[in-house]
C-alpha atoms as a PDB file:
ATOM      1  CA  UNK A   1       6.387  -0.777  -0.921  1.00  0.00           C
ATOM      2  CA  UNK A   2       6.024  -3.899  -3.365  1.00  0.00           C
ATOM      3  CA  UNK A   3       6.629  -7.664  -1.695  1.00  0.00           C
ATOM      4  CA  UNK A   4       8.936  -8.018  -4.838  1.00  0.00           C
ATOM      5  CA  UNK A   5      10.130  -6.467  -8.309  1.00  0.00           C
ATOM      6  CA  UNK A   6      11.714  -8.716 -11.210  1.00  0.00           C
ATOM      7  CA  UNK A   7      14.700  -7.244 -11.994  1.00  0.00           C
ATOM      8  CA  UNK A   8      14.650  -7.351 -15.976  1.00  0.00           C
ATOM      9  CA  UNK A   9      16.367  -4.378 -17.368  1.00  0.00           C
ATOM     10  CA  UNK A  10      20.063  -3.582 -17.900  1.00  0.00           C
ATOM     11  CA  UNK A  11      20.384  -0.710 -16.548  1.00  0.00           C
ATOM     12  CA  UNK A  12      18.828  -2.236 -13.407  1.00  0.00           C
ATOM     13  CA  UNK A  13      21.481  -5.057 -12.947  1.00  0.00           C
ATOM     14  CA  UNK A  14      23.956  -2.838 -13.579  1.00  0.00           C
ATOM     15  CA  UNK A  15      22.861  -0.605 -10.703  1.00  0.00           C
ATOM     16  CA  UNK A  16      22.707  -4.066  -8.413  1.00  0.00           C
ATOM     17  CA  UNK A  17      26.047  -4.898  -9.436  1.00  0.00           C
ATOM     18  CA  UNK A  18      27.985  -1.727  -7.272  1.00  0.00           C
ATOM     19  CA  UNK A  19      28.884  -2.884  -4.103  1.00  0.00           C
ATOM     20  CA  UNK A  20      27.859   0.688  -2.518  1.00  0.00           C
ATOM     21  CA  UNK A  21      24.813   0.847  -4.079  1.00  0.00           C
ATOM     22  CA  UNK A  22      23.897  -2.762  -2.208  1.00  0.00           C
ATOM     23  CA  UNK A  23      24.883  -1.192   0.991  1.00  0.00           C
ATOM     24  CA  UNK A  24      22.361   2.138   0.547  1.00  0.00           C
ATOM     25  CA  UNK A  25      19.420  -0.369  -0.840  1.00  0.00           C
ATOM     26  CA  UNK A  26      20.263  -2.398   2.672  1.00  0.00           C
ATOM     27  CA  UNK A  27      20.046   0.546   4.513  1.00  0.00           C
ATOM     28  CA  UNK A  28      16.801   1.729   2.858  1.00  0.00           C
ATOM     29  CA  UNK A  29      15.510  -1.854   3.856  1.00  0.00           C
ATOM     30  CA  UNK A  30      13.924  -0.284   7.409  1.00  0.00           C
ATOM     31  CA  UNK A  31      13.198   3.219   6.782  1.00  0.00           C
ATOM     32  CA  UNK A  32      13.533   6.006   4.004  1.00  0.00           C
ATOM     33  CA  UNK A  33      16.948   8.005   4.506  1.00  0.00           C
ATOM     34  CA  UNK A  34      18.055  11.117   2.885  1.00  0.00           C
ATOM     35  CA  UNK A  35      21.370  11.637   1.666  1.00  0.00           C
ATOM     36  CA  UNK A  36      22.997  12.796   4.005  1.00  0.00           C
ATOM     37  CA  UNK A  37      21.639  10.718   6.528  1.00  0.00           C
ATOM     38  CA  UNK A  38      23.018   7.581   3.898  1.00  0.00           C
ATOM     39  CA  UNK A  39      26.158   9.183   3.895  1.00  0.00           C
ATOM     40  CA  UNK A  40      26.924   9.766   7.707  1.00  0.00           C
ATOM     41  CA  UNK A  41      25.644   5.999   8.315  1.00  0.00           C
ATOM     42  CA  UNK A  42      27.308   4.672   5.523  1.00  0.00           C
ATOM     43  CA  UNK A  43      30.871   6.639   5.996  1.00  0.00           C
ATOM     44  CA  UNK A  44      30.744   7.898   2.282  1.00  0.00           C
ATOM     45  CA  UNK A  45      30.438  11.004   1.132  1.00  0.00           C
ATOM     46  CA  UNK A  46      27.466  13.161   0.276  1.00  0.00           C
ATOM     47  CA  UNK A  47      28.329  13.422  -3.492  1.00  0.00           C
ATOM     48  CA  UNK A  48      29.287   9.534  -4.103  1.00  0.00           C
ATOM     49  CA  UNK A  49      25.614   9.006  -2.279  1.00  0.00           C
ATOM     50  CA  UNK A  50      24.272  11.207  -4.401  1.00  0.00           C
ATOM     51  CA  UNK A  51      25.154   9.746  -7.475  1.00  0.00           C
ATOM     52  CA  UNK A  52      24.491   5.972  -7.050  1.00  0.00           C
ATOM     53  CA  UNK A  53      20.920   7.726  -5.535  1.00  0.00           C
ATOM     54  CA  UNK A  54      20.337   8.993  -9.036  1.00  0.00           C
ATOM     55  CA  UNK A  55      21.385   5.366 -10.629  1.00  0.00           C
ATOM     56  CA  UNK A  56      19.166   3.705  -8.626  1.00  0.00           C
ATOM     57  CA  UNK A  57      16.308   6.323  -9.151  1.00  0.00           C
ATOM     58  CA  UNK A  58      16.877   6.046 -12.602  1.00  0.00           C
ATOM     59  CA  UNK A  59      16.848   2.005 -12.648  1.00  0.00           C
ATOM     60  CA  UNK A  60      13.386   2.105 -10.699  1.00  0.00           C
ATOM     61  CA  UNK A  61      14.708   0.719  -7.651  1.00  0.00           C
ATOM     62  CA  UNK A  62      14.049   3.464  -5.434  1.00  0.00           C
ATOM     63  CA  UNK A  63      11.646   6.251  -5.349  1.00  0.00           C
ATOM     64  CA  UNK A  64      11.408   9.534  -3.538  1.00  0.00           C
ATOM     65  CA  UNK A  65       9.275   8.816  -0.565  1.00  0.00           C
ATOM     66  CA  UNK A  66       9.062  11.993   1.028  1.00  0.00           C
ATOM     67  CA  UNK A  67      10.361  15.765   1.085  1.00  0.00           C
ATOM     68  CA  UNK A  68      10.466  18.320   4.690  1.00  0.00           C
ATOM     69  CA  UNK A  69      12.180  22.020   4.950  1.00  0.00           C
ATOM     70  CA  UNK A  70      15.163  21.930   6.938  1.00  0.00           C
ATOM     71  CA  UNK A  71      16.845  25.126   7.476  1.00  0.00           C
ATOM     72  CA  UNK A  72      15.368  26.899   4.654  1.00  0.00           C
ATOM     73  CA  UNK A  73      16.306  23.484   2.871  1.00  0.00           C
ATOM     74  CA  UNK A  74      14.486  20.903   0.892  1.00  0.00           C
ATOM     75  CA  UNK A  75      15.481  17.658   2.341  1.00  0.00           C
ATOM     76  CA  UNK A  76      14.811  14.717   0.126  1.00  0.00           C
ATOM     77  CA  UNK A  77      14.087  11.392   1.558  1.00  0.00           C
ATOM     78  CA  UNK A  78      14.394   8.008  -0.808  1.00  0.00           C
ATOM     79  CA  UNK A  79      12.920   4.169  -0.139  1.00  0.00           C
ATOM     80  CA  UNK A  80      12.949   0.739  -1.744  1.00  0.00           C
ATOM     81  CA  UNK A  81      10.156   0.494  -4.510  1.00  0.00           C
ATOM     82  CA  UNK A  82      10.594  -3.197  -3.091  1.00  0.00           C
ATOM     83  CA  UNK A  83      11.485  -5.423  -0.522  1.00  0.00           C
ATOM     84  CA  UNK A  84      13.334  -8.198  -2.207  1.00  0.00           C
ATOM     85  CA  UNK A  85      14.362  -7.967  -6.126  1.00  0.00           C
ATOM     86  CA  UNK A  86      14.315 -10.957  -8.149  1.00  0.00           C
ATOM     87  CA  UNK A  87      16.619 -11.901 -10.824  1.00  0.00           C
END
């Protein structure tokens, strides 16, 4: 994980601006989480995670850190490219 990342795009703001995507890049803060792991600590569910997951993927501010087999599953876990984003 990067000290910092300037925060220059739109698309990137944008995907700061959500209140519930603040709360899942606070929880990634400590440790990478999957989705459902987000959404049971977070009391949201698994499909809202999932798609402020894929707007924050797709702004750059988190990355797929790692991937296990759970129950014939592929569970997908995401972190913080960074630890503090600057405006």
């Amino acid at each position: 994980m990067e000290d910092a990342l300037t925060v220059t795009r739109p698309d990137q703001l944008q995907a700061l601006g959500d209140t519930t995507r603040m709360r899942i890049l606070g929880w990634l803060s400590d440790r990478p989480a999957s989705i459902q792991e987000l959404a049971r600590g977070l009391g949201v569910p698994k499909g809202t995670v999932g798609h402020h997951i894929h707007v924050l993927e797709a702004a750059g501010l988190i990355r797929l850190a790692e991937t296990e087999q759970v129950r014939g599953v592929q569970q997908k876990r995401y972190a913080r490219v960074a630890r503090v984003f600057r405006l």
